[in-house]
Structure formats: C-alpha cells, structure tokens
Protein backbone atom coordinates (compact mmCIF):
# COMPACT_ATOMS: atom_id res chain seq x y z
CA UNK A 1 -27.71 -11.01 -26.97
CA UNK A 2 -25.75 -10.57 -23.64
CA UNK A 3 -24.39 -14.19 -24.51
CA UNK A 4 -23.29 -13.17 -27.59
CA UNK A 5 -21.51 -10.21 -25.93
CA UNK A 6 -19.61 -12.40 -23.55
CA UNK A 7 -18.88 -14.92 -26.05
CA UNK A 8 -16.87 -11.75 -27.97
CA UNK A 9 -15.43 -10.03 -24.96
CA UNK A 10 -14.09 -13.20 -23.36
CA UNK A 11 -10.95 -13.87 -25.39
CA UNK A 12 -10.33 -10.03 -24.81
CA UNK A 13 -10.32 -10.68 -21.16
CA UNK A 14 -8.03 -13.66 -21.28
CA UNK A 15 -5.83 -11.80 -23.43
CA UNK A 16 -5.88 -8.51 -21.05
CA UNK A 17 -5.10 -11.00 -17.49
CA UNK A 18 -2.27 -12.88 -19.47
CA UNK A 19 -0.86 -9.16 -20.60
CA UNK A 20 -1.01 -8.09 -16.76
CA UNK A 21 0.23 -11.18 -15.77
CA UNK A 22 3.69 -11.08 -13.81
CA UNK A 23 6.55 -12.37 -15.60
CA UNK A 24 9.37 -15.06 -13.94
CA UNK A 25 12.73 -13.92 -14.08
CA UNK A 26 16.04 -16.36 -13.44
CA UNK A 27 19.06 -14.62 -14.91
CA UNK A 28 22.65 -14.72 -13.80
CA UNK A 29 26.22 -13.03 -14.63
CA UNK A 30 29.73 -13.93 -13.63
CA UNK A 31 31.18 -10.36 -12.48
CA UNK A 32 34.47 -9.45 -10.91
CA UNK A 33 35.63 -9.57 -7.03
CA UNK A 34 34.47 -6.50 -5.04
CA UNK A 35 31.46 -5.43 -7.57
CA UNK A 36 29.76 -1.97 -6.83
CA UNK A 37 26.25 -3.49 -7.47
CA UNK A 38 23.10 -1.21 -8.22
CA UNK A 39 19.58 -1.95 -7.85
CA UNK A 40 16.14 -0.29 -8.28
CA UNK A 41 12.62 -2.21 -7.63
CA UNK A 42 10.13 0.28 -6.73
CA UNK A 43 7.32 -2.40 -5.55
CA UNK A 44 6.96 -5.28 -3.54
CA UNK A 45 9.36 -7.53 -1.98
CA UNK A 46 13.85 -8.11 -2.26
CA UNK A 47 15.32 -10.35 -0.26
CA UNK A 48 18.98 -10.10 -0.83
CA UNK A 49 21.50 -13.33 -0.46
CA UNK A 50 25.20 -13.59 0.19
CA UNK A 51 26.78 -16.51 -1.59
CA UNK A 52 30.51 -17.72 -2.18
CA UNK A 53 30.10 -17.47 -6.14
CA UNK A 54 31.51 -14.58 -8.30
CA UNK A 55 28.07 -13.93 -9.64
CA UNK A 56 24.91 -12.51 -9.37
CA UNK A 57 21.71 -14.59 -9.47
CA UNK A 58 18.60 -12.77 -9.67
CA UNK A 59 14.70 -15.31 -9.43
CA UNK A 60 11.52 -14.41 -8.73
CA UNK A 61 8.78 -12.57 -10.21
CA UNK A 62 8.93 -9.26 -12.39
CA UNK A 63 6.14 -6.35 -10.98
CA UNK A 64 2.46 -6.54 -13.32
CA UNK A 65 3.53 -3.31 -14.52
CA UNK A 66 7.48 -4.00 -15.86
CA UNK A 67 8.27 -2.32 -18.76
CA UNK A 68 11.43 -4.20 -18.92
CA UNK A 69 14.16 -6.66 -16.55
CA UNK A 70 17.53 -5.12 -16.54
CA UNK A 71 20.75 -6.83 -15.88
CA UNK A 72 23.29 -5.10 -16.91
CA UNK A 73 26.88 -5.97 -15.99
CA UNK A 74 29.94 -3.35 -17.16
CA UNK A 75 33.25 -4.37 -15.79
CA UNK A 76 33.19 -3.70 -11.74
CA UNK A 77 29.32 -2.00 -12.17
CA UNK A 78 26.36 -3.69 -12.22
CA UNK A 79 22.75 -2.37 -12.55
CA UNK A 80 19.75 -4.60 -12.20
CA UNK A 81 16.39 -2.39 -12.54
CA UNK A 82 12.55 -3.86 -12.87
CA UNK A 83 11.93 -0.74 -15.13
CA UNK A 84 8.19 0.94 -14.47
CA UNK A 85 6.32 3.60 -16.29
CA UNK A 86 6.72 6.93 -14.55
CA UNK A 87 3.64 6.93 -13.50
CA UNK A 88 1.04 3.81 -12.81
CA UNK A 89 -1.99 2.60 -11.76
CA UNK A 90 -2.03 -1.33 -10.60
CA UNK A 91 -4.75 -3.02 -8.92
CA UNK A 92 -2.30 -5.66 -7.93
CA UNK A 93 -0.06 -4.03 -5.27
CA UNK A 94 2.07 -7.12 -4.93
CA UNK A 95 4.94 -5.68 -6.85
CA UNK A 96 8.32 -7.30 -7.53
CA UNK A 97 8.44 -10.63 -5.46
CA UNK A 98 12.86 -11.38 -6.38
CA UNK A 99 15.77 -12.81 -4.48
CA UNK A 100 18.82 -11.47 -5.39
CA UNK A 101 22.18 -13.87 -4.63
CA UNK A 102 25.33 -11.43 -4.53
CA UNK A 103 28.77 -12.18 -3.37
CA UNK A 104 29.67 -11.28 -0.05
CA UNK A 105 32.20 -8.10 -0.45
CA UNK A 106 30.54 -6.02 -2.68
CA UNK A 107 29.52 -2.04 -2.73
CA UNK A 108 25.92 -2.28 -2.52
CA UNK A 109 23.52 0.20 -3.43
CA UNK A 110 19.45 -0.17 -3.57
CA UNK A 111 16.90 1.99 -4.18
CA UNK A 112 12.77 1.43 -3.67
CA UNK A 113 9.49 3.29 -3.67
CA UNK A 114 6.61 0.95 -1.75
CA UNK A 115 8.86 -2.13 -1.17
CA UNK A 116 10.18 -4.33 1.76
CA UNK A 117 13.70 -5.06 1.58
CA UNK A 118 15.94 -8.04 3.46
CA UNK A 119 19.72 -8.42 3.56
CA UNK A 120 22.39 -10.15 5.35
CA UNK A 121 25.56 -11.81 5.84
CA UNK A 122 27.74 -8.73 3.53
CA UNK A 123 30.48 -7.05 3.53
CA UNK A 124 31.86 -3.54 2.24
CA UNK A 125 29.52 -0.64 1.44
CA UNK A 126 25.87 -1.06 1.61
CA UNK A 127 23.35 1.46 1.12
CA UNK A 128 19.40 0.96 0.94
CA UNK A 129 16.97 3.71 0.38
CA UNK A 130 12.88 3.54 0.62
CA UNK A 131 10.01 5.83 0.22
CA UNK A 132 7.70 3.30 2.05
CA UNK A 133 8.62 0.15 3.54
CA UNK A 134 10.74 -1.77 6.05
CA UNK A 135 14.23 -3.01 6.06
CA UNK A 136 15.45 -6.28 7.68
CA UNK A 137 19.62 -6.43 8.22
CA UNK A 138 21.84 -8.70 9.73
CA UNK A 139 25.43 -9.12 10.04
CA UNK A 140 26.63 -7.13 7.84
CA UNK A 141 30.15 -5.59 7.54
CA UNK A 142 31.87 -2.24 6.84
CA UNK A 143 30.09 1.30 6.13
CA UNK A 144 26.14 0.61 6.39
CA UNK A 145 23.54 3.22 5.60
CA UNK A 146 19.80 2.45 5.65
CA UNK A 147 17.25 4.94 5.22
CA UNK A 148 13.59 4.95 4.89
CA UNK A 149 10.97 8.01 5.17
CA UNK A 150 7.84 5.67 6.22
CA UNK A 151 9.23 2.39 7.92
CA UNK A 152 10.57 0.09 10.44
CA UNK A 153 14.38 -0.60 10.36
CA UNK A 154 15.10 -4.17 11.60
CA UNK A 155 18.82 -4.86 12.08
CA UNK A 156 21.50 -7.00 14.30
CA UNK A 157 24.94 -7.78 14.29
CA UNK A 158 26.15 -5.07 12.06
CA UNK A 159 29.53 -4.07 12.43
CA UNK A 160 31.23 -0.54 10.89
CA UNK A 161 30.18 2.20 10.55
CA UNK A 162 26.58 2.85 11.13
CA UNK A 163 23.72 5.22 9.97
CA UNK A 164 19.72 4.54 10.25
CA UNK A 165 17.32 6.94 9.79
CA UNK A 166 13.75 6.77 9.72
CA UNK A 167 10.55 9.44 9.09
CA UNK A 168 7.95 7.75 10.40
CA UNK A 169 8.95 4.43 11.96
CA UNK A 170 10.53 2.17 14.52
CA UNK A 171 13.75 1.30 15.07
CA UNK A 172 15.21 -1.78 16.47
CA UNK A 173 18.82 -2.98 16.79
CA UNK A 174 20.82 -5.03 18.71
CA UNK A 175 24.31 -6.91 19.17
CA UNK A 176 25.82 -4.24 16.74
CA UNK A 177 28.77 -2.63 17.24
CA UNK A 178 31.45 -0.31 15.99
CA UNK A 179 29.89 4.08 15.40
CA UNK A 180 26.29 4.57 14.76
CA UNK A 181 24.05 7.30 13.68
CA UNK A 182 20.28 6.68 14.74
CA UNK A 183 18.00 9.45 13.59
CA UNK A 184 13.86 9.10 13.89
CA UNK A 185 11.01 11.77 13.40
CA UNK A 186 8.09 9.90 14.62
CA UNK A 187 9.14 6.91 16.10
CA UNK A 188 10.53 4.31 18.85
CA UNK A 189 14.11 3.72 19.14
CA UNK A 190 15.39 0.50 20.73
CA UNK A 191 19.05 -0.83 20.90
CA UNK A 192 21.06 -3.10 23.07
CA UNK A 193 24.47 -3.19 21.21
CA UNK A 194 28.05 -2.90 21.55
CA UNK A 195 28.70 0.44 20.20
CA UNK A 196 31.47 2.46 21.59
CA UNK A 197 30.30 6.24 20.03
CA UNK A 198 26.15 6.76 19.20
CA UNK A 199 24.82 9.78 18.48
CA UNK A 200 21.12 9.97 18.86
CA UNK A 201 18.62 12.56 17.12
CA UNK A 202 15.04 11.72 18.21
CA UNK A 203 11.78 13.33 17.88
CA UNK A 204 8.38 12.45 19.45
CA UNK A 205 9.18 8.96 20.46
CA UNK A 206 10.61 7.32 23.50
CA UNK A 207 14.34 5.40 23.32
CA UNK A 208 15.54 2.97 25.24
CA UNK A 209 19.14 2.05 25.09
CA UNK A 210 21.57 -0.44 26.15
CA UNK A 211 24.76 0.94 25.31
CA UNK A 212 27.60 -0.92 27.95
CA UNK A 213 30.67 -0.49 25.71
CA UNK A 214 29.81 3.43 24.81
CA UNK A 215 32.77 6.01 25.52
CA UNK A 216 31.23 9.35 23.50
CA UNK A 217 27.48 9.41 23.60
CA UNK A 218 25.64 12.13 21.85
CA UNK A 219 21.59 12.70 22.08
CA UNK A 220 18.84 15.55 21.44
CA UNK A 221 15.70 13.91 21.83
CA UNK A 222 12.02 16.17 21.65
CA UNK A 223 9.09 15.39 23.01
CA UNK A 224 9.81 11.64 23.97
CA UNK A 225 11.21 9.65 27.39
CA UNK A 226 15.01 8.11 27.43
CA UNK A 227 16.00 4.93 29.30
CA UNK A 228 19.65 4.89 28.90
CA UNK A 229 21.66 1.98 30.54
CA UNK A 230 25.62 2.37 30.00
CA UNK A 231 28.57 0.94 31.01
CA UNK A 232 31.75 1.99 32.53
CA UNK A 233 33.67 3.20 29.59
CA UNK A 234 31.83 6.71 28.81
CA UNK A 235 34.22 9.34 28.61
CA UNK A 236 32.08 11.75 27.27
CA UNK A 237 28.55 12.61 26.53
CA UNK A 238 26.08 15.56 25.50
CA UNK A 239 22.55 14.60 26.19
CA UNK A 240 19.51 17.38 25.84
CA UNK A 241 15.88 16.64 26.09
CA UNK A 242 12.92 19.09 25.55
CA UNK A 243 9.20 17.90 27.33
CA UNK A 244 11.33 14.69 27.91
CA UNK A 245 12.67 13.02 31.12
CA UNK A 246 15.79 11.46 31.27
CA UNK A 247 16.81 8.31 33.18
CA UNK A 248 20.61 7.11 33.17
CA UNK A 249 21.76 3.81 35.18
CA UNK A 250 24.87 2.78 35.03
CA UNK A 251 26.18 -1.39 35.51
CA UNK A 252 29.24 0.31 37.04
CA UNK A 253 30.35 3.80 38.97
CA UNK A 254 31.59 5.91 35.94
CA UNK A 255 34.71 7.63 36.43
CA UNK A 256 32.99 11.05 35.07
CA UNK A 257 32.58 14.46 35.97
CA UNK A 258 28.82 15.36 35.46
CA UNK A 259 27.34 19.06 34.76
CA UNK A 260 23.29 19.09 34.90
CA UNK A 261 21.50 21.83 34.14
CA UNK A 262 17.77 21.41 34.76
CA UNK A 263 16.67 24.40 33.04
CA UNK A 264 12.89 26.03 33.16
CA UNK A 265 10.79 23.25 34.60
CA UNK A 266 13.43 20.79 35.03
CA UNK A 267 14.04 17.98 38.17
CA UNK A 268 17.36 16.26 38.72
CA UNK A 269 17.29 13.39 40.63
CA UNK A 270 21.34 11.63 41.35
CA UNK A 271 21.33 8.80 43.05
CA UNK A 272 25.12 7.97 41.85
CA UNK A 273 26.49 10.26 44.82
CA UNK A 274 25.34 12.72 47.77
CA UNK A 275 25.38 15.54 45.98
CA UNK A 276 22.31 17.40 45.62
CA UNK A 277 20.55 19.74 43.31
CA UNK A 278 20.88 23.42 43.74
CA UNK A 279 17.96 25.73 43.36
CA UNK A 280 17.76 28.84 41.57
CA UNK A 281 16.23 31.78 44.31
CA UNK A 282 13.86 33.44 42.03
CA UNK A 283 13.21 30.40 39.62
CA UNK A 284 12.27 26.32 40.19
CA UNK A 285 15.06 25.70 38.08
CA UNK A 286 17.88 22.70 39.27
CA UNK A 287 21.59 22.58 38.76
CA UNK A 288 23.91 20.01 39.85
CA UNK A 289 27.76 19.55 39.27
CA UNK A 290 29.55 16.49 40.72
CA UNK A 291 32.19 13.96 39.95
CA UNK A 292 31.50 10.56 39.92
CA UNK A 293 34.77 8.84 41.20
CA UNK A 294 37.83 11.25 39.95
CA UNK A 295 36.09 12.44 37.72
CA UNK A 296 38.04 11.83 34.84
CA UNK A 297 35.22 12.05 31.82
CA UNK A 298 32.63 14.61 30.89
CA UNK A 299 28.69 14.21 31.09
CA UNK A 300 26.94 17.40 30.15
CA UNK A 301 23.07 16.98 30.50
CA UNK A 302 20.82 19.68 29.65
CA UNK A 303 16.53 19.56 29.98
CA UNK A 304 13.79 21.89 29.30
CA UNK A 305 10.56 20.76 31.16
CA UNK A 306 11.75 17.36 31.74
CA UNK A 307 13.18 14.92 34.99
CA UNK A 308 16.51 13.59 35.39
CA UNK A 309 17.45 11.01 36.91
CA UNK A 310 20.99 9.66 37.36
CA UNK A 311 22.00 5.89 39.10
C-alpha cells in the first residue's frame, strides 16, 4: 500500500520542486544617457556592473518565491523589481542571485530586505538601502548614500559627497575623499581616507581614523575609544566623548588653538606643547587652553568620564 502511495504522490512532488524552482533571467533595454535607474530585490545577492553601453543588462537567477521579473524602462526611468508576495515563507533563503550591468553616469537607487549588495566603478547619484545585509563599494563618483540597519558597509575610493550609516554593523573605508557623513549605533568605525570635512556620530563602538587631509572635523562618540590621526590642515574641529577616551596624534604641529574641557571624571594628557592641565579646587575635573603654533584654527574637545590625550 505505502508503494502505491508513493507511486501517486511522486509526480506531485516533482511537480511542487519544479514550481519552487528558481527561474533564469537575461533581459536587456537600450535607455537614454544619464538614466535615474530603480531597483528592488528583497533577497539574496546584486552585484551591480558599470559598462560603456547605453543599456541595462540584467542575468542571474529570479528568488523561489517571484511573483513576477520587472523591467520596465519609461523614457529617463527605469524600474527593475523581482516582485514577492507581501508576506513569505521559503525554506530556500538563497534569494535573488542577479548581476545587473548599468552605464556608468546614472542616478541610482536600490532598495533590499535580507540581501548583500556590490557596486562599483559609477558615477552621479547612488543610493542603496537594506534591512539586513552588507554593502561592498568602490570608486564611485558624485553624491553617495548607503544605508543599512543590520550590516557591514565595505567601501574605497569614493569620491563626493559621502553618507554611511549603519544600526548594527561595521564600517570600513579607505582612500575616499571629498565630505563624509559616518553614523553607527553598534559598531566599529575604521577609515584611512582623504577627506577634508567628516563628521562622526558613534555609539558603543571604538573608531579609528586616519584623516591627514581633514580641515573641519566633527565627532560625538558614546561609550566607545577614538584613535584619531590627522594632518596639518585642520582648521576646525568639535570632538565630545561620553565613557570614551580620546587620543589625537598629529603627522605635523597644527597651527590651532585648542580648548579642552575634561569635565566630571575627565584626564587630559598634551604632549603637543608645555602647557598643562588645570585643576578644578573642589572637583577632579581638567581644563586646558593652549595654542599650538599661532594658533590660527579652533579645536574644541569636550569628555565626560573619559582620557585625552593630545600629540
């Protein structure tokens, strides 16, 4: 009998994998210079492509769930979508596996739930946006904002203006240049790049910044340590920590005029001059004002329960 059963529910279960199975995609459109491009895959894995064509190629395979590919190309928009049910259930978490070939100056805009996304080598607006997963970028050129809430952001050589922001992640980025915005929750910050104004927003999670071409410096950072190495050309900077030390070097005397407030709890260490902390009398807070050559810039440091420490 149980022979018989299986002989029945067999073709059923073919049927059901080749229903479930992913689909292969390889479309392409011609579309006009400078395309403001729009994408949505909420699973699995985008790798996006510059090329020298004036099209977009889009391979790979669709996600188990699709409900439908869309390529949709309307004068200087373009949406490409691998359309899901609102909501699923997928024992397959593999997801969208597509490379996407765009021309280099575009407006780029993409959008993703549980995916990974890559891009490089681009210029103009780009934009990418994740619930969960990382984001690779290289070289790319013009206003760049990447964003994810549960993440590692990945990047080099980017050149513009910048924004990254991450909820719960790393960040890593170096030999960029140009203005950037680098905001984490829960997470490391590392940079080494050519920017010449950063500001920093950091919370529970050390940084540790190479920043030799910076002239206005801005950083809050809570709960986390700060190696900062600069260069020569800062001309201004606001830097506050809270249960955080502090530790600035500098590859060259800056020609600044430093105010340090230690506040409850705080230690200032300068080893850029002679100057020396002053103590409050009826607290073991630290002060210290001194200029650093003629003085010419502004550093304002503030600290509450934290070291810092100046060379």
């Amino acid at each position: 009998m149980s022979s018989i059963k299986y002989a029945l529910l067999a073709p059923l279960m073919v049927i059901s994998a080749l229903t479930i199975a992913a689909e292969s995609v390889d479309q392409q459109h011609d579309v006009v210079a400078n395309p403001s491009v729009n994408i949505k895959v909420q699973r699995g894995n985008v790798e996006f492509i510059s090329w020298d064509n004036n099209s977009i190629q889009v391979k790979g395979e669709l996600d188990e769930l699709s409900k439908g590919f869309i390529f949709d190309v309307k004068g200087n928009t373009v949406m490409i979508e691998d359309k899901l049910p609102r909501s699923y259930q997928g024992s397959n978490k593999q997801g969208s596996q597509l490379t996407i070939y765009l021309p280099k100056q575009l407006n780029l805009n993409a959008e993703g739930v549980s995916a990974d996304f890559s891009v490089a080598k681009l210029s103009g607006q780009v934009a990418m946006a994740l619930v969960s997963g990382n984001i690779q970028a290289g070289q790319l050129n013009g206003d760049t904002k990447l964003t994810t809430v549960s993440g590692n952001i990945t990047s080099e050589q980017l050149n513009g203006k910048i924004n990254l922001e991450t909820v719960s992640g790393d960040i890593k980025d170096n030999r960029s240049q140009g203005q950037a915005e680098l905001r984490l929750v829960s997470g490391k910050l590392n940079t080494d790049s050519d920017y010449t104004q950063v500001t920093i927003d950091q919370v529970s999670g050390d940084i540790s910044a190479t920043l030799k071409a910076i002239s206005v410096l801005n950083m809050v950072t809570i709960s986390g340590d700060a190696q900062l190495t600069l260069g020569a050309e800062l001309a201004n900077a606001r830097l506050e920590s809270i249960s955080g030390d502090m530790n600035l070097r500098f590859t060259e005397q800056p020609n600044v005029s430093f105010t340090i407030d230690g506040g409850p709890g705080g230690k200032i260490d300068n080893q850029l001059t002679d100057d020396t902390p002053l103590k409050q009398k009826y607290s073991s807070s630290q002060s210290l004002q001194f200029n650093s050559l003629s003085g010419d810039g502004q550093v304002n440091i503030n600290t509450i329960s934290g070291r810092i420490s100046v060379k």
